[in-house]
N, C-alpha and C. Protein backbone atom coordinates (compact mmCIF):
# COMPACT_ATOMS: atom_id res chain seq x y z
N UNK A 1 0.46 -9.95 5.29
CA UNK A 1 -0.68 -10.65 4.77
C UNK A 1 -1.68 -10.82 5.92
N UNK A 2 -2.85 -10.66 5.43
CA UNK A 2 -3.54 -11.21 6.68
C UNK A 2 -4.77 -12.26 6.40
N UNK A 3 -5.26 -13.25 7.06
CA UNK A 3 -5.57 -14.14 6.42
C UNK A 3 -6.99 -14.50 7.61
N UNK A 4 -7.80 -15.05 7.54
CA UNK A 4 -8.96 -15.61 7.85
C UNK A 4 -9.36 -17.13 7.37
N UNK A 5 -9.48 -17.93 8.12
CA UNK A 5 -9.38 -19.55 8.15
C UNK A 5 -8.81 -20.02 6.51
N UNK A 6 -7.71 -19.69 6.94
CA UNK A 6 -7.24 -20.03 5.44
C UNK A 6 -7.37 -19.83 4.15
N UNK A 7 -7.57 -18.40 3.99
CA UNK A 7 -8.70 -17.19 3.08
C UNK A 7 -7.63 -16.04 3.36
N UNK A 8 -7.12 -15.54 2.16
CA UNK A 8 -6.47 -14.42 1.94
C UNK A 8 -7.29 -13.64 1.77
N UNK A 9 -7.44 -12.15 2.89
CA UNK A 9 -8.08 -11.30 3.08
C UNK A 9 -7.61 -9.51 2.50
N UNK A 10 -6.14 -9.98 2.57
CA UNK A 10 -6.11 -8.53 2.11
C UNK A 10 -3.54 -8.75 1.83
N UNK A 11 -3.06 -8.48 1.39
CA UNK A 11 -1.95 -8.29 1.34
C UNK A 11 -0.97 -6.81 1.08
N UNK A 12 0.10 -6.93 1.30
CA UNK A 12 0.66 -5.44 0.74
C UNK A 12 2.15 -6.31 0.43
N UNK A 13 2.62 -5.96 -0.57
CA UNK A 13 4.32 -6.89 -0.86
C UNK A 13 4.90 -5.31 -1.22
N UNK A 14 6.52 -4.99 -0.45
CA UNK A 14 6.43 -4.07 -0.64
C UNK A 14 8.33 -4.26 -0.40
N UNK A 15 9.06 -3.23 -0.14
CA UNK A 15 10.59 -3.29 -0.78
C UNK A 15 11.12 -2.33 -0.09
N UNK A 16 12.12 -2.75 0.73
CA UNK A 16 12.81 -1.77 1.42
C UNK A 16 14.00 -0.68 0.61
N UNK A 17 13.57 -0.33 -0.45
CA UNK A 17 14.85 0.21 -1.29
C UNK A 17 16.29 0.33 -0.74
N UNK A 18 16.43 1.35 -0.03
CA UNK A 18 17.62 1.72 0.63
C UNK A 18 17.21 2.02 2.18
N UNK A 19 18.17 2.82 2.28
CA UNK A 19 17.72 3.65 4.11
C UNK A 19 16.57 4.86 4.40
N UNK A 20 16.10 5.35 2.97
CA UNK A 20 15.09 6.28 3.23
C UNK A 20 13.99 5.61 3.04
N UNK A 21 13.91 5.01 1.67
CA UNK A 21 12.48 4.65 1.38
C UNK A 21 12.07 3.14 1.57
N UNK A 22 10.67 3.17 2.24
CA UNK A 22 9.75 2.25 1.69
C UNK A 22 8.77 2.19 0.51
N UNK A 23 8.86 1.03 -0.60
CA UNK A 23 8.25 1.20 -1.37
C UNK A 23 6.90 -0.14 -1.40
N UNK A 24 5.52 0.56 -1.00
CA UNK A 24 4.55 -0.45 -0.98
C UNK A 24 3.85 -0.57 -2.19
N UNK A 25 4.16 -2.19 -3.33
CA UNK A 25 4.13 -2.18 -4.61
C UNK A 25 2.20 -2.50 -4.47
N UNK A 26 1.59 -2.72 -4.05
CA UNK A 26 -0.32 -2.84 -4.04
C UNK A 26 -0.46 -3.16 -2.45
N UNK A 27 -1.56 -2.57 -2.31
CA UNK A 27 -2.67 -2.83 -1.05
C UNK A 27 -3.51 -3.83 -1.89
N UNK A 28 -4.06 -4.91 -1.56
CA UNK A 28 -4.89 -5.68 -1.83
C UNK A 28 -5.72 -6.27 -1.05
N UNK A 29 -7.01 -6.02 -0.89
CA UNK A 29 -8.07 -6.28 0.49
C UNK A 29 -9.13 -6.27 0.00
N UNK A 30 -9.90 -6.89 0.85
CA UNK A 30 -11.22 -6.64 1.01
C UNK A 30 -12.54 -5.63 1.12
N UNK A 31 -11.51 -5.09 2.36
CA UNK A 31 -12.25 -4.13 2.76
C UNK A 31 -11.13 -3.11 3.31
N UNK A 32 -12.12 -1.88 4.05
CA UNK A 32 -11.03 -0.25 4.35
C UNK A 32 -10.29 -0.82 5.80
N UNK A 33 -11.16 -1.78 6.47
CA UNK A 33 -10.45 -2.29 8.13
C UNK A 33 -9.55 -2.65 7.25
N UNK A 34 -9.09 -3.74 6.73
CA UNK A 34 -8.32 -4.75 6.63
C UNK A 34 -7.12 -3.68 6.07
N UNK A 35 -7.48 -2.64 4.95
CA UNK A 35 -6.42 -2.16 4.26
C UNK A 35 -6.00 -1.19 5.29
N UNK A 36 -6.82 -0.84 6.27
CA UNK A 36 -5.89 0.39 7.41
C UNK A 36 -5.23 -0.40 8.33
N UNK A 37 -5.21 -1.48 8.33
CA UNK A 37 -4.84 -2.17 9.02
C UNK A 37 -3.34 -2.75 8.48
N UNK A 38 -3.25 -3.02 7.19
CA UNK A 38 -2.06 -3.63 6.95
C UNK A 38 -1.10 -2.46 6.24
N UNK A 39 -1.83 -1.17 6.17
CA UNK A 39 -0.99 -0.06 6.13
C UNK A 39 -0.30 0.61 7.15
N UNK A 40 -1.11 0.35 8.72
CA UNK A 40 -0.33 0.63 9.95
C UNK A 40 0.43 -0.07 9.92
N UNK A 41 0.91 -1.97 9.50
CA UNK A 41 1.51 -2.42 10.16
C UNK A 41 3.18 -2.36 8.76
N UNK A 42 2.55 -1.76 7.92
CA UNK A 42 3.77 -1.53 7.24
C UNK A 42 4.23 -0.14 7.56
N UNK A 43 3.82 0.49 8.04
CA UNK A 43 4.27 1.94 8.72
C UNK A 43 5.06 1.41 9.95
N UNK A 44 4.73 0.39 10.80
CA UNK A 44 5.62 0.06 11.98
C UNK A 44 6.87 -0.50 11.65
N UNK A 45 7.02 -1.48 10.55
CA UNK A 45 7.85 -1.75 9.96
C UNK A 45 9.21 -0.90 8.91
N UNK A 46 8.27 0.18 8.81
CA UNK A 46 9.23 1.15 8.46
C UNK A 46 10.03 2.45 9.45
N UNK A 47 8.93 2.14 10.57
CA UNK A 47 9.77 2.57 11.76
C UNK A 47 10.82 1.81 12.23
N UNK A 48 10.40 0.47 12.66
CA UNK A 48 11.66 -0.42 13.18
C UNK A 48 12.93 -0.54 12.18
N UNK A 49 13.28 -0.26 10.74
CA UNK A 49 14.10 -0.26 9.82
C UNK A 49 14.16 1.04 9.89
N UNK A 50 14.00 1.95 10.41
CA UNK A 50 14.29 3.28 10.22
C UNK A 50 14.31 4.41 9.19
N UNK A 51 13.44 3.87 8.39
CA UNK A 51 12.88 4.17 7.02
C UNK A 51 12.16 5.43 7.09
N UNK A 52 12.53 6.76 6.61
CA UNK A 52 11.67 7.92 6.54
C UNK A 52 10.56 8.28 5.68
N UNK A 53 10.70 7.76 4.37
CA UNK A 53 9.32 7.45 3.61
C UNK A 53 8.96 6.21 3.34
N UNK A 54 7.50 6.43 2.58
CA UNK A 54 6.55 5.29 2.41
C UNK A 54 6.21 5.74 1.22
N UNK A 55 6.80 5.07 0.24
CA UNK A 55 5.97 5.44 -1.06
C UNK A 55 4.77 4.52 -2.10
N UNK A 56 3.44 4.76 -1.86
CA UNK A 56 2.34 4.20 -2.64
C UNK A 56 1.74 5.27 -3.80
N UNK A 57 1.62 4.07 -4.67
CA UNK A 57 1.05 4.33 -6.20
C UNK A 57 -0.41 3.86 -6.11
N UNK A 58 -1.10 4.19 -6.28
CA UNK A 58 -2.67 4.08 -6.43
C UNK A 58 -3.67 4.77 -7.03
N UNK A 59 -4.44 3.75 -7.75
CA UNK A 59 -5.49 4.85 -8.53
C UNK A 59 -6.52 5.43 -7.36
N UNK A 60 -6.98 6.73 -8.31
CA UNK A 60 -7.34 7.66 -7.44
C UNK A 60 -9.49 7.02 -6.50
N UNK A 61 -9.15 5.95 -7.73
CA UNK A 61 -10.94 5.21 -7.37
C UNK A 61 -10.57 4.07 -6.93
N UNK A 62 -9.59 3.83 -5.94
CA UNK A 62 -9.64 2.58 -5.56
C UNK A 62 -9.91 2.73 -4.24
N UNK A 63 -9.80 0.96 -3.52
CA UNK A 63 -10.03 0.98 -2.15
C UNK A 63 -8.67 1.37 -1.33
N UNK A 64 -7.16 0.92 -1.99
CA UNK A 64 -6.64 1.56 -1.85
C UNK A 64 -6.18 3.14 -1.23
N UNK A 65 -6.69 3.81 -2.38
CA UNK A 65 -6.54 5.04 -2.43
C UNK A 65 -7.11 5.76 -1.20
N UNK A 66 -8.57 5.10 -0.70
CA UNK A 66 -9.48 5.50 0.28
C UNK A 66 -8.72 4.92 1.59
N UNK A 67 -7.70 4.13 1.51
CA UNK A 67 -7.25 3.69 2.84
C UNK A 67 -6.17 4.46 3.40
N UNK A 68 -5.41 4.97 2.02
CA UNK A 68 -4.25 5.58 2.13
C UNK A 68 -4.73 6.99 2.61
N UNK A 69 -5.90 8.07 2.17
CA UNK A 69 -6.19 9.06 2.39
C UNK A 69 -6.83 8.96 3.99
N UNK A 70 -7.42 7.95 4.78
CA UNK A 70 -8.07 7.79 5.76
C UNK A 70 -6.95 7.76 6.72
N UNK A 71 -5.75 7.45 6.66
CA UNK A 71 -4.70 6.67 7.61
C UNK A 71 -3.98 8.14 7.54
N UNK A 72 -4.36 9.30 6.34
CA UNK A 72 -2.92 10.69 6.26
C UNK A 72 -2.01 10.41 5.50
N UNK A 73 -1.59 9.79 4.48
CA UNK A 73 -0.68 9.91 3.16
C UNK A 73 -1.00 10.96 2.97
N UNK A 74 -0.17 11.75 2.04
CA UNK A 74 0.18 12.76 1.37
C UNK A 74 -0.09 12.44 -0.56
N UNK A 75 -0.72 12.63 -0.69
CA UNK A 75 -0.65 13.00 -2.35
C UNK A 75 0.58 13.89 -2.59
N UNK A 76 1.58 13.20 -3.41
CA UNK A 76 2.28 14.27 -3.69
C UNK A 76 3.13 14.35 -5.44
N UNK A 77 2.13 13.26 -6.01
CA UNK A 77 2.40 13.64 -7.76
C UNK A 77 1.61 13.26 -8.21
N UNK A 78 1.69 12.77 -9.70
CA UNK A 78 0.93 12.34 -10.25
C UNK A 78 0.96 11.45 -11.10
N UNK A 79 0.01 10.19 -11.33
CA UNK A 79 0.88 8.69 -11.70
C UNK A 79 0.18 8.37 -12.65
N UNK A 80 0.28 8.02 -13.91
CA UNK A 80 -1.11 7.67 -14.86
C UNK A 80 -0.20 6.70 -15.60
N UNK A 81 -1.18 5.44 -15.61
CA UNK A 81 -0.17 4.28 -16.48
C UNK A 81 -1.22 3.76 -17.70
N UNK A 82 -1.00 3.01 -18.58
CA UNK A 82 -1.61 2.84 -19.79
C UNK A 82 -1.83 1.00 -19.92
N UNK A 83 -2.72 0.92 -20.24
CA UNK A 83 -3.05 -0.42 -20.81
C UNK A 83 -3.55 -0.64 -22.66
N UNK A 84 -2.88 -1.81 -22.38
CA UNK A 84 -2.96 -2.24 -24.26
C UNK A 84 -3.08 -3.77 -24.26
N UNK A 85 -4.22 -4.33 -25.21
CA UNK A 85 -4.12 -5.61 -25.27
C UNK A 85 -3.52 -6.02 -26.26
N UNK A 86 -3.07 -7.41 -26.01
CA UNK A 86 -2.11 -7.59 -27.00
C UNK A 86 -2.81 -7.74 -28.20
N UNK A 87 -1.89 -7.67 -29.28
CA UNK A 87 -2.75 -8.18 -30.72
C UNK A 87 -2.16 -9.72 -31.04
């Protein structure tokens, strides 16, 4: 999390599955600093656990998406989810 005088600026909550993967469930920020920023520091974290992947879901128009492509993720499928309001 990273935070500014008591102002949530940007978060990532994310899940160590097993011994290969990291799974980062949202980037949530402000801005592209803040999100390259808390994407390095979950990349260090998956070094010190010894974790060989990092797996993020993100739409392709988000700020997200632009942080993940700036930092070198890999695109490597394809994710499309659906919304419905309730009746």
């Amino acid at each position: 999390m990273c935070m500014n005088n008591q102002e949530i600026r940007g978060y990532i909550p994310l899940s160590l599955w097993d011994e290969k993967v990291m799974e980062i469930y949202a980037l949530e920020t402000v801005n592209a600093e803040i999100g390259i920023s808390l994407l390095q520091t979950a990349i260090g974290e998956a070094k010190q656990t010894n974790h060989r992947e990092i797996l993020v879901m993100t739409d392709n128009h988000s700020l997200s998406y632009l942080c993940c492509k700036k930092i070198h993720f890999v695109e490597t499928g394809f994710y499309q989810s659906f919304r419905k309001e309730p009746l």
